[in-house]
N, C-alpha and C. Protein backbone atom coordinates (compact mmCIF):
# COMPACT_ATOMS: atom_id res chain seq x y z
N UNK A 1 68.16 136.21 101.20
CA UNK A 1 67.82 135.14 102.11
C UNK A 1 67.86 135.62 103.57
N UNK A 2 68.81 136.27 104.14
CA UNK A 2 69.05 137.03 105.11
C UNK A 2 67.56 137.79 105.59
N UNK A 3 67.36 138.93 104.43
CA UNK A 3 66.02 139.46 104.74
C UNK A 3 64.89 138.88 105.00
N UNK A 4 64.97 137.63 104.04
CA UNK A 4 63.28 136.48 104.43
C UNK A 4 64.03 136.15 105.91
N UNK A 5 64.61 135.72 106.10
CA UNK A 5 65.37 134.92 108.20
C UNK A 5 64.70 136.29 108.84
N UNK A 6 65.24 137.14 108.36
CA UNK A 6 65.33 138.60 109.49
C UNK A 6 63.25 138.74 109.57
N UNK A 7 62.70 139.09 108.65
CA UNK A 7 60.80 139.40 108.42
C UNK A 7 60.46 137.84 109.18
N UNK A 8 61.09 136.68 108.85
CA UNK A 8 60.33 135.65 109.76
C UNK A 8 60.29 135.62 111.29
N UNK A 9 61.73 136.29 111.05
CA UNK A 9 61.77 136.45 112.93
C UNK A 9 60.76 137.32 113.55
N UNK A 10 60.91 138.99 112.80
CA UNK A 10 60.04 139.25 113.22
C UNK A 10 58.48 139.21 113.67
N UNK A 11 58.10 138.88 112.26
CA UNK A 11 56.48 137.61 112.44
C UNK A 11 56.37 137.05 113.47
N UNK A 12 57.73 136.33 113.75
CA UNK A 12 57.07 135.00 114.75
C UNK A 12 56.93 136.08 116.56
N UNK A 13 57.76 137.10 116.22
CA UNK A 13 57.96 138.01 117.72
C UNK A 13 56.65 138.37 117.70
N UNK A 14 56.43 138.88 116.87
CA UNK A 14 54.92 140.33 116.74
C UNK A 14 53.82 138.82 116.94
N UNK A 15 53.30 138.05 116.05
CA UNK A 15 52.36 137.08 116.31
C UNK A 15 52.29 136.19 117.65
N UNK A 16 53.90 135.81 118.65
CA UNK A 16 53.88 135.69 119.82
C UNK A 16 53.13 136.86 121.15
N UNK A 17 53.52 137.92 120.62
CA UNK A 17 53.29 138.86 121.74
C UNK A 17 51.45 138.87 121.58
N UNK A 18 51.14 138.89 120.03
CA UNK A 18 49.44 139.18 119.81
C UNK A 18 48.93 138.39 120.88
N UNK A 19 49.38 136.36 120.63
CA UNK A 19 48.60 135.62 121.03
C UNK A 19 48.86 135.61 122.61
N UNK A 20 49.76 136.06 123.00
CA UNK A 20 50.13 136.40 124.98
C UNK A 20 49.97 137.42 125.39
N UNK A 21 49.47 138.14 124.60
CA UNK A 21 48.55 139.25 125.24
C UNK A 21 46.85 139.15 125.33
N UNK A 22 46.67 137.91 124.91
CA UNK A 22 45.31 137.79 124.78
C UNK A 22 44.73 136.75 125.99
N UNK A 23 43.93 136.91 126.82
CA UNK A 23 43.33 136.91 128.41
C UNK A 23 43.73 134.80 127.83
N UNK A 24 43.68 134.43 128.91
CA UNK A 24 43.56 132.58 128.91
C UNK A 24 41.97 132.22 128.80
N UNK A 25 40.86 133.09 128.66
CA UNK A 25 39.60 132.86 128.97
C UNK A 25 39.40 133.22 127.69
N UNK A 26 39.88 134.40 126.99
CA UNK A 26 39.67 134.75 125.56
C UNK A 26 40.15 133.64 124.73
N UNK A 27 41.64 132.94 124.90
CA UNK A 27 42.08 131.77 124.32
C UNK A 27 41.42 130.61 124.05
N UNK A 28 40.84 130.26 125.40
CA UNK A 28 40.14 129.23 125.70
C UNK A 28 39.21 129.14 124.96
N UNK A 29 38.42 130.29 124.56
CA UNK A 29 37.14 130.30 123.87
C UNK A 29 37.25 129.99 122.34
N UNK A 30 38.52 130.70 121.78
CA UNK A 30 38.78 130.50 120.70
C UNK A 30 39.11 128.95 120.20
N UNK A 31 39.59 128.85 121.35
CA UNK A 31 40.32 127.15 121.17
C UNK A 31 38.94 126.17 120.70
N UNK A 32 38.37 126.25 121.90
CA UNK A 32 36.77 125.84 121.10
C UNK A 32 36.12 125.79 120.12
N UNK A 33 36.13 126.84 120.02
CA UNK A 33 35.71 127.59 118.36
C UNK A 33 35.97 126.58 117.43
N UNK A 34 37.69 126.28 117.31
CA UNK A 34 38.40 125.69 116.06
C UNK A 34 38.25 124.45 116.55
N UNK A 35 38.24 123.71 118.15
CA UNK A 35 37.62 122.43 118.20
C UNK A 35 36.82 121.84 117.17
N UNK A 36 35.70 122.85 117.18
CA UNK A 36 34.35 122.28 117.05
C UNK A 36 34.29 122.42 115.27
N UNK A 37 34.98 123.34 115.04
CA UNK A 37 35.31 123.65 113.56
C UNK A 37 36.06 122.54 112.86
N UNK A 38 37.00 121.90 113.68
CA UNK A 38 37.96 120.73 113.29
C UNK A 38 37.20 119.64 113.09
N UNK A 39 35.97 119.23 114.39
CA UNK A 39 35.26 118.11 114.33
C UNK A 39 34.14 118.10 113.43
N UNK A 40 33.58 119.08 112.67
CA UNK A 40 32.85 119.45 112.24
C UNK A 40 33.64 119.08 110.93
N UNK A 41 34.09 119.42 110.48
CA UNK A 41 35.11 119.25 108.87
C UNK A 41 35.50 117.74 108.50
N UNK A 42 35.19 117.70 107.26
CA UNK A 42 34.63 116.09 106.90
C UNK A 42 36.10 114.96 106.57
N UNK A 43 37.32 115.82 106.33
CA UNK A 43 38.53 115.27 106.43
C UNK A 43 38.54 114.47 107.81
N UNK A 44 38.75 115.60 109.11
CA UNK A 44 38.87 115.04 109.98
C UNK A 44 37.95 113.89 111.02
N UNK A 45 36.52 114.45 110.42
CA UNK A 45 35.68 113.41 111.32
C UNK A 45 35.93 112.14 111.47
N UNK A 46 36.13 111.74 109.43
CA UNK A 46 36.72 110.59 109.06
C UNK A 46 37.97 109.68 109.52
N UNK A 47 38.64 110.94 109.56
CA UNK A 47 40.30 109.81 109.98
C UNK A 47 40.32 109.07 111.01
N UNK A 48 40.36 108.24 110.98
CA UNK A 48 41.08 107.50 112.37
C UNK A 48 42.14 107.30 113.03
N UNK A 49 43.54 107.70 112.30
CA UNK A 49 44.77 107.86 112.67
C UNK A 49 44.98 109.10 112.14
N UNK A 50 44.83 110.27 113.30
CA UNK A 50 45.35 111.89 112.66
C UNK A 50 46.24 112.08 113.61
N UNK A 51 47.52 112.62 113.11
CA UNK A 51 48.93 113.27 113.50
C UNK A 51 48.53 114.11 113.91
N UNK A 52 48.33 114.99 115.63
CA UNK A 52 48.64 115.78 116.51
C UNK A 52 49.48 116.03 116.68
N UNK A 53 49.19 117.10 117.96
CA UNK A 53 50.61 117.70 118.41
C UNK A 53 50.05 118.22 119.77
N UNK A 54 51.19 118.30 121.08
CA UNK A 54 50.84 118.87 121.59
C UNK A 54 51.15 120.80 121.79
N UNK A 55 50.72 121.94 122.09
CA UNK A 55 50.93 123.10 121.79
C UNK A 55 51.88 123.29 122.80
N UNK A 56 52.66 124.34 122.01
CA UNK A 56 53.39 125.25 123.01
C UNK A 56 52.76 126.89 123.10
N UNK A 57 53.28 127.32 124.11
CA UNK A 57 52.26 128.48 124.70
C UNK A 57 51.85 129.33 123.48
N UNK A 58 52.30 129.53 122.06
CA UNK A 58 51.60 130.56 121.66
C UNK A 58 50.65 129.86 120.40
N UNK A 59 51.20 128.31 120.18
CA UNK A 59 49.88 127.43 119.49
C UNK A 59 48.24 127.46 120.21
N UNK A 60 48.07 127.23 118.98
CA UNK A 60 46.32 126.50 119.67
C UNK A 60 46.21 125.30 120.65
N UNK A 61 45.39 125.68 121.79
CA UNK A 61 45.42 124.81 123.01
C UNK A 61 44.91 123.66 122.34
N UNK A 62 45.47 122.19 122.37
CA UNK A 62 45.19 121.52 122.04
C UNK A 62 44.88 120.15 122.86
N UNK A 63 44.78 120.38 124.02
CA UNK A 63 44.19 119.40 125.36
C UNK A 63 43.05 118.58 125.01
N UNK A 64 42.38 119.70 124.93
CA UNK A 64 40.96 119.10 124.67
C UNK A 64 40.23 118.60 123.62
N UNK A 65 40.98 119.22 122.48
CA UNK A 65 41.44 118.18 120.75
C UNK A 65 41.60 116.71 121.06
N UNK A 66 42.67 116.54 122.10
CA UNK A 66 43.53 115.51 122.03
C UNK A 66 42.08 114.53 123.17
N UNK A 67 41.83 115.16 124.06
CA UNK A 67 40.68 114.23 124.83
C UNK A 67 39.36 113.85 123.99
N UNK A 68 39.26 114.96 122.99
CA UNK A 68 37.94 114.56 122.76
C UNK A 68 38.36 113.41 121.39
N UNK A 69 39.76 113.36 120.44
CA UNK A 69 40.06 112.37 119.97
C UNK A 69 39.91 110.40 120.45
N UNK A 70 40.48 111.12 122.17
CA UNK A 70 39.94 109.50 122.74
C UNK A 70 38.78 109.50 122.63
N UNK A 71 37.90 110.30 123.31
CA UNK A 71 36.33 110.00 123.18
C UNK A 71 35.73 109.58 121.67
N UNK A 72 36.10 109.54 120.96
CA UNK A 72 35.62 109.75 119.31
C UNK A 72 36.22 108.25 118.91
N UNK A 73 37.25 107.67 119.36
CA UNK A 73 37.73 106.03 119.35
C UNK A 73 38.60 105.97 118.39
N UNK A 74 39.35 107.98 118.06
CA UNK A 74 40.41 108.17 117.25
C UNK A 74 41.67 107.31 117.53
N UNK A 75 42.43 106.88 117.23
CA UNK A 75 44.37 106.68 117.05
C UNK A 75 44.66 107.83 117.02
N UNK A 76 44.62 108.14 118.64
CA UNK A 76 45.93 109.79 118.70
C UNK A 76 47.93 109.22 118.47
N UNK A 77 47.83 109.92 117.49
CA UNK A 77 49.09 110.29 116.98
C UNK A 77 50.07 111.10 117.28
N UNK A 78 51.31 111.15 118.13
CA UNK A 78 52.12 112.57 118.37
C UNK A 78 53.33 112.14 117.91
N UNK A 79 53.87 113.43 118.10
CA UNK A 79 55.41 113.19 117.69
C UNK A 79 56.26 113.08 118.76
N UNK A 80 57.38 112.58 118.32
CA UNK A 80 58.36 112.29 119.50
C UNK A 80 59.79 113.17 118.23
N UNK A 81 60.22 113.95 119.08
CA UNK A 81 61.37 114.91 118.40
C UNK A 81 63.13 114.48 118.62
N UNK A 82 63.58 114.14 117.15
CA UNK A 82 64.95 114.13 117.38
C UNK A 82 65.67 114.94 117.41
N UNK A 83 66.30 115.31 118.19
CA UNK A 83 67.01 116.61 118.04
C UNK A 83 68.19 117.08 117.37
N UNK A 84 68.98 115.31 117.26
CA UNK A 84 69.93 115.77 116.72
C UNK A 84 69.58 115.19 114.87
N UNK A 85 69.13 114.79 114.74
CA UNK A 85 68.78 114.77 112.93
C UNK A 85 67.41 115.71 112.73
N UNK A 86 66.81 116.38 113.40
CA UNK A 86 65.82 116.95 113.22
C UNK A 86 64.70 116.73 112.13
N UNK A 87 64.18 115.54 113.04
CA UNK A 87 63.51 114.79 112.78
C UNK A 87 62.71 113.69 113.76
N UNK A 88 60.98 113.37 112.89
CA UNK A 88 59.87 112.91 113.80
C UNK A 88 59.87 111.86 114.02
N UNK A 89 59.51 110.90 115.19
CA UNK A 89 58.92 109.78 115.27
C UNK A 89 57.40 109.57 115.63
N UNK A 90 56.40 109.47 114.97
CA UNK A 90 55.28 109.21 115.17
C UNK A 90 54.83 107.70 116.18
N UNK A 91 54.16 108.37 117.57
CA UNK A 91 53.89 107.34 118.35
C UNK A 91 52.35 107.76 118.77
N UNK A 92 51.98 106.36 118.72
CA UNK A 92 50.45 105.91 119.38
C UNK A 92 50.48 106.36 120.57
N UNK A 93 49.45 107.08 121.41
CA UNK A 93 48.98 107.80 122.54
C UNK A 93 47.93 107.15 123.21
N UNK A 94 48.09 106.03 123.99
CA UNK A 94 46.48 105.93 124.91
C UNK A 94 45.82 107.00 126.00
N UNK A 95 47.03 107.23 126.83
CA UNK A 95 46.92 108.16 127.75
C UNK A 95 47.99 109.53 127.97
N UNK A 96 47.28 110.14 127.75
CA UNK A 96 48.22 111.72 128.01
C UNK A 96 48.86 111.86 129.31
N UNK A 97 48.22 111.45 130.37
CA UNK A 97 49.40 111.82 131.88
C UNK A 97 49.72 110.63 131.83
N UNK A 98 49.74 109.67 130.93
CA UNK A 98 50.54 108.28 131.67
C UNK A 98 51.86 107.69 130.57
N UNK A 99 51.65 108.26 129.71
CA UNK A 99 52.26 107.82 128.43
C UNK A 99 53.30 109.02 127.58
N UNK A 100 53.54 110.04 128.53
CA UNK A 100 54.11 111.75 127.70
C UNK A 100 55.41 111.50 129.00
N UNK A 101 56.11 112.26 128.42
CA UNK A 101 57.37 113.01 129.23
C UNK A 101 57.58 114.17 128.57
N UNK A 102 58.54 114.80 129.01
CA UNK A 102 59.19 116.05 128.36
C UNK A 102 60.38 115.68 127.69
N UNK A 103 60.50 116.01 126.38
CA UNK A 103 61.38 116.03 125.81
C UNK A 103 62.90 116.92 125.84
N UNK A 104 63.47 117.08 125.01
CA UNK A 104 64.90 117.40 124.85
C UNK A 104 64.57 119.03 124.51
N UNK A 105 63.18 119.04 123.71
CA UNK A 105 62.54 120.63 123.58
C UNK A 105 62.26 121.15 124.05
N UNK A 106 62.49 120.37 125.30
CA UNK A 106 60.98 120.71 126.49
C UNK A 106 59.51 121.12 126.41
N UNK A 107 59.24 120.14 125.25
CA UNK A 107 58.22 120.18 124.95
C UNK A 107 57.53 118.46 125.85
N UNK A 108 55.80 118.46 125.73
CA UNK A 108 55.31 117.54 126.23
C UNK A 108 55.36 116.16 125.23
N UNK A 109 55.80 115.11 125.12
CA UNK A 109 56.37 114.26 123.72
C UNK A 109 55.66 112.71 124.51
N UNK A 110 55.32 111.89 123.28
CA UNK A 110 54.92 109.82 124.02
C UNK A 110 56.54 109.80 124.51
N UNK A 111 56.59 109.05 125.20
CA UNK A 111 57.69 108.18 125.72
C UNK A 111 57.82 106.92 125.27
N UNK A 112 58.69 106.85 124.35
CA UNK A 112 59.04 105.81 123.68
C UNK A 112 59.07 104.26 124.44
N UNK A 113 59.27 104.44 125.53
CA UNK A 113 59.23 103.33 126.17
C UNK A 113 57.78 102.78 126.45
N UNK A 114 56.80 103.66 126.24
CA UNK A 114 55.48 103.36 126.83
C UNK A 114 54.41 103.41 125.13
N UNK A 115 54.98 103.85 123.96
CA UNK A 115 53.96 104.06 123.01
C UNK A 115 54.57 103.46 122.13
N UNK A 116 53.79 102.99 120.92
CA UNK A 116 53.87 102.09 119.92
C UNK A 116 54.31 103.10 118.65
N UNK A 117 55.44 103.04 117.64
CA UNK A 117 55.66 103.72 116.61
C UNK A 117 54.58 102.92 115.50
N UNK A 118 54.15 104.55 114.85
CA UNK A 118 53.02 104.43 114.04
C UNK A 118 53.63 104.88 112.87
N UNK A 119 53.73 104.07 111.59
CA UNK A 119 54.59 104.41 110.30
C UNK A 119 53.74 105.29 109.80
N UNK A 120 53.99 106.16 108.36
CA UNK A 120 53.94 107.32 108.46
C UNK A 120 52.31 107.43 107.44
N UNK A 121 52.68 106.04 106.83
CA UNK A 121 51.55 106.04 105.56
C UNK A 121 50.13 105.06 106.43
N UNK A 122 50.57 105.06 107.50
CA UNK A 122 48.93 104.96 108.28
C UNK A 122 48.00 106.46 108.63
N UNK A 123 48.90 107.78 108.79
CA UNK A 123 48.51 108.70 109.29
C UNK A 123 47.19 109.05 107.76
N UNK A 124 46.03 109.37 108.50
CA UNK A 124 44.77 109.85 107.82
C UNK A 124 45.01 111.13 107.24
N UNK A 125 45.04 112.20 108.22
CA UNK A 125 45.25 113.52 108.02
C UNK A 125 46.37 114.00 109.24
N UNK A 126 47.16 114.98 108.96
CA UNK A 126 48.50 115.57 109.99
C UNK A 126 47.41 117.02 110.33
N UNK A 127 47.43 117.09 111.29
CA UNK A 127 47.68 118.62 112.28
C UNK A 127 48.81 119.10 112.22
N UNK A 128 49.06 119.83 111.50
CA UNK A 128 50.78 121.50 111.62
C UNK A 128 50.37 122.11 112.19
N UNK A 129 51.28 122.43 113.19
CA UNK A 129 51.18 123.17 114.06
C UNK A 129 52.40 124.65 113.67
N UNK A 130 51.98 125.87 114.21
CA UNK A 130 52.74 127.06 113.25
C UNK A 130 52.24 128.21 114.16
N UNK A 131 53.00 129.09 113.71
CA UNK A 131 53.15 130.58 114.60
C UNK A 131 51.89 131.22 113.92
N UNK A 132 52.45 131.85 112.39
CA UNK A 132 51.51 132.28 111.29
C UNK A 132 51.20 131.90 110.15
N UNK A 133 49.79 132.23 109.78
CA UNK A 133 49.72 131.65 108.08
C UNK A 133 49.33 132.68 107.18
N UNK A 134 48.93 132.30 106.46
CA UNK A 134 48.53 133.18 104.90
C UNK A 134 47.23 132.31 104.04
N UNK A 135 46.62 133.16 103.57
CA UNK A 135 45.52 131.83 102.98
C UNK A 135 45.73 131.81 101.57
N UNK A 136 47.04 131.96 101.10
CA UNK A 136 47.55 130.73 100.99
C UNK A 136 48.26 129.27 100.96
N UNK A 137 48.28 129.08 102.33
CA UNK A 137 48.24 127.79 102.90
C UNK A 137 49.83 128.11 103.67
N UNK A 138 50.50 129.22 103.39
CA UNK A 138 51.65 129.41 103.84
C UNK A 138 52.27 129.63 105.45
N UNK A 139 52.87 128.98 105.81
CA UNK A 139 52.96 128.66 106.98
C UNK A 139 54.37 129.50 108.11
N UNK A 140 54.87 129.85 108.90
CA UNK A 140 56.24 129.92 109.84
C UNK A 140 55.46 129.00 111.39
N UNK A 141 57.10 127.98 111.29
CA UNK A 141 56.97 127.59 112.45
C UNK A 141 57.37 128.15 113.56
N UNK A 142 58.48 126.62 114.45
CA UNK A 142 59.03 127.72 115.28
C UNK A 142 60.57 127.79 114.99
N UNK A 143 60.85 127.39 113.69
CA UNK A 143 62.37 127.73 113.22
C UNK A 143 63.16 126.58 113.12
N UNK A 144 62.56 125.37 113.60
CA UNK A 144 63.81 124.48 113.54
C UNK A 144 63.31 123.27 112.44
N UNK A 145 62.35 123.80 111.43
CA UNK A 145 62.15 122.91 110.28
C UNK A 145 61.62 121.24 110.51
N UNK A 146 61.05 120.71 111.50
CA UNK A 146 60.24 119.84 111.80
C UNK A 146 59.38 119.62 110.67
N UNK A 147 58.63 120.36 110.71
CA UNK A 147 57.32 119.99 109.62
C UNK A 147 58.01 120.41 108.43
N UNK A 148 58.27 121.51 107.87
CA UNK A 148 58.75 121.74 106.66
C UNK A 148 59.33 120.35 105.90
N UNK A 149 60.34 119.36 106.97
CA UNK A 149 60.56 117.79 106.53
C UNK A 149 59.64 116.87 106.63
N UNK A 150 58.94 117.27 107.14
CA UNK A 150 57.88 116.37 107.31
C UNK A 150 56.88 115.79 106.25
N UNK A 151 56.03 117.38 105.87
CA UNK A 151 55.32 117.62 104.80
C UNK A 151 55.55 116.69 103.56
N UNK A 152 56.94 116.78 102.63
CA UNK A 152 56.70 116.31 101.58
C UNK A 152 56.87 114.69 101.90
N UNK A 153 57.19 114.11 102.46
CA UNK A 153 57.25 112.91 103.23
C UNK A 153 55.87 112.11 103.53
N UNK A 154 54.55 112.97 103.92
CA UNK A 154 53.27 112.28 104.03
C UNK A 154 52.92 112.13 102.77
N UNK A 155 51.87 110.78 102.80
CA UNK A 155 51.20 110.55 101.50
C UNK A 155 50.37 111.29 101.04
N UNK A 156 50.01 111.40 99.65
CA UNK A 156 49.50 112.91 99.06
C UNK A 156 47.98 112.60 99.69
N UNK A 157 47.57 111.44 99.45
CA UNK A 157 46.34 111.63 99.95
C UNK A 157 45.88 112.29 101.96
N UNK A 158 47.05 112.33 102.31
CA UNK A 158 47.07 112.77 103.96
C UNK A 158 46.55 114.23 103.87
N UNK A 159 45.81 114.70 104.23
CA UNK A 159 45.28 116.21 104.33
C UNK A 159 46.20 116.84 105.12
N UNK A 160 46.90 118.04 105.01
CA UNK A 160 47.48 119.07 106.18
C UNK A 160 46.93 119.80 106.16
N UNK A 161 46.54 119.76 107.79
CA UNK A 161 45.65 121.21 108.05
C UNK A 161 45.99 121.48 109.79
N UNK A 162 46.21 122.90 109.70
CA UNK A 162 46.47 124.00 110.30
C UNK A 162 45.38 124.28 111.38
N UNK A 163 45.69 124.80 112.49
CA UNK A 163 44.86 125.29 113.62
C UNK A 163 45.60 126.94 113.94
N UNK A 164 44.76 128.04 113.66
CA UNK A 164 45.05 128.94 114.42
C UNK A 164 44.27 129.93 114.66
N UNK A 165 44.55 131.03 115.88
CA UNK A 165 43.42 131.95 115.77
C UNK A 165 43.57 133.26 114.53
N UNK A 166 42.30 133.55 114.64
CA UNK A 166 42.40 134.35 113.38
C UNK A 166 43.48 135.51 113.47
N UNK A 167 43.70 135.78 114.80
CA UNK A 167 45.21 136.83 114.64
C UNK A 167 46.69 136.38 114.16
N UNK A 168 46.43 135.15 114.05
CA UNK A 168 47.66 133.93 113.11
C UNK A 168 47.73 134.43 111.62
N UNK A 169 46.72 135.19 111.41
CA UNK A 169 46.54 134.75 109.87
C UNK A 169 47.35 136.44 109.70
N UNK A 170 48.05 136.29 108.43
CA UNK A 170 48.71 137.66 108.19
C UNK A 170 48.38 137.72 106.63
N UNK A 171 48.64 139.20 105.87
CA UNK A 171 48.58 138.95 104.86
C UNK A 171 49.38 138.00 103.58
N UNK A 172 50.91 138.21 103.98
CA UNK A 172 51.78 136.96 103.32
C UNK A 172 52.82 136.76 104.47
N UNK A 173 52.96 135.58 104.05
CA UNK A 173 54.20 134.65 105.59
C UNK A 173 55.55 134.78 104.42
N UNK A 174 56.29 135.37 104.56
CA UNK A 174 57.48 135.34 103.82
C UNK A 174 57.90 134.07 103.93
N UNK A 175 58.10 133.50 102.40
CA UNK A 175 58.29 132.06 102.35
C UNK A 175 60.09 131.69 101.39
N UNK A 176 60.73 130.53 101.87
CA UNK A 176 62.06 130.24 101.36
C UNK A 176 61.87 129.32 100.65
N UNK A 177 62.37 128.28 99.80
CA UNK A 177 62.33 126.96 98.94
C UNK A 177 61.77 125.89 99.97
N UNK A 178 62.88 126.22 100.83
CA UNK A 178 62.65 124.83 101.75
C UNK A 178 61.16 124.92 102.66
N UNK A 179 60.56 126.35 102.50
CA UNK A 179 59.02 126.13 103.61
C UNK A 179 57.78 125.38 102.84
N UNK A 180 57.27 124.25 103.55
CA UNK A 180 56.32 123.57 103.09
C UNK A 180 54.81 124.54 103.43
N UNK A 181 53.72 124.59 102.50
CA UNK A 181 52.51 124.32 102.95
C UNK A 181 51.62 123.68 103.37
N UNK A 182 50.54 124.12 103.81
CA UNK A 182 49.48 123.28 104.16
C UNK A 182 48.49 123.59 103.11
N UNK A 183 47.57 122.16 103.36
CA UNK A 183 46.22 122.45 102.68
C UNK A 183 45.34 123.71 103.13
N UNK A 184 44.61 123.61 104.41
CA UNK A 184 43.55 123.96 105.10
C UNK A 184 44.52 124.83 106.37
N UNK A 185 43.38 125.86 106.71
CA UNK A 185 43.83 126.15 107.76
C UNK A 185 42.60 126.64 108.10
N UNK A 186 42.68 126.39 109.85
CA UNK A 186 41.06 126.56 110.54
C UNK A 186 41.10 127.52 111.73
N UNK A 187 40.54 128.29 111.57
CA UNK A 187 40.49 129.24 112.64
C UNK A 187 39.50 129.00 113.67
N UNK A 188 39.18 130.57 114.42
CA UNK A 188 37.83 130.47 115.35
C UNK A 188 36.92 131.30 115.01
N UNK A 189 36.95 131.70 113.33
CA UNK A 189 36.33 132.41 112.56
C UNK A 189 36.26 131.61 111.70
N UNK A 190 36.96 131.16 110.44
CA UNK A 190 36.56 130.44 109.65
C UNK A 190 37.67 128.87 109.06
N UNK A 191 37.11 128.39 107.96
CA UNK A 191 38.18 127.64 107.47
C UNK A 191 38.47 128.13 106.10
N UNK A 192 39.91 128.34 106.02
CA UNK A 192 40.64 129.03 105.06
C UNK A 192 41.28 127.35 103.59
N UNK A 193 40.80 127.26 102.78
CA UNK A 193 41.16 126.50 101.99
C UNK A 193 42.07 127.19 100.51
N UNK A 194 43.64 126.25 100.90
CA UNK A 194 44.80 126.73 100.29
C UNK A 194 44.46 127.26 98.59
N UNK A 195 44.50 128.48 97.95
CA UNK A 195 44.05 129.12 97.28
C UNK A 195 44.84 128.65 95.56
């Protein structure tokens, strides 16, 4: 068990440094890529309530996911993070600079005071968000098991699917009992469907 902790760490170091060494203009482009790949894919066109996220620096930029969701007359969905049960609250999003604070993660999170909790069996399809994958559907986050609880918790019919660039993808993600998969995972090359 030790050795799977010790190879995940490393993964998540080596796949951090890939994606921050790569230009913000090279990112950007990619980010697009899997935009248009996301909107394009017949799970997501459909949903109307899909579970987002917003990224942290070595995720897929997800700004413009999240804008073009308003434009589309989606129910943006984010999480709001507990820190001390580690664990989600799913809240309704109208506006991104008017309705977010920073959380306890210091991550960008709704502000509970300003967004509506959205129960869990409304969500269409979830966005996981993750360091690296494997095609087969195998995932590392960023260590503190968020989604891994999450996962078996959505309804089976909820699609999980993955955003990353194709330097995300490794040959196997060393996996423990407790790591959940995803269905799908979408790059800025292709879409990878769990094998």
């Amino acid at each position: 068990m030790e050795e799977i902790k010790e190879r995940k760490r490393e993964l998540r170091e080596n796949i951090k440094k890939v994606v921050e060494d790569l230009s913000e203009e090279d990112r950007l482009t990619r980010a697009k890529k899997i935009e248009d790949r996301l909107f394009d894919f017949a799970n997501f066109r459909e949903a109307k309530v899909p579970l987002l996220y917003v990224n942290m620096g070595f995720e897929v930029m997800t700004r413009n996911i999240l804008e073009r969701c308003f434009k589309e007359n989606k129910i943006v969905v984010l999480p709001a993070f507990d820190t001390e049960k580690y664990q989600m609250q799913f809240m309704k999003v109208d506006n991104l600079d008017g309705d977010m604070k920073t959380g306890l993660r210091g991550i960008i999170e709704p502000d509970d005071a300003k967004c509506k909790i959205v129960p869990i069996d409304r969500l269409d399809i979830a966005i996981i968000p993750g360091v690296a994958f494997d095609e087969k559907g195998s995932r590392i986050g960023s260590g503190e098991g968020y989604y891994d609880r999450l996962i078996p918790k959505l309804p089976v019919t909820t699609r999980k699917v993955s955003l990353a660039l194709e330097c995300q993808i490794v040959q196997q993600v060393p996996m423990q009992s407790h790591d959940k998969h995803v269905d799908i995972v979408i790059t800025d090359e292709r879409v990878i469907y769990k094998i």
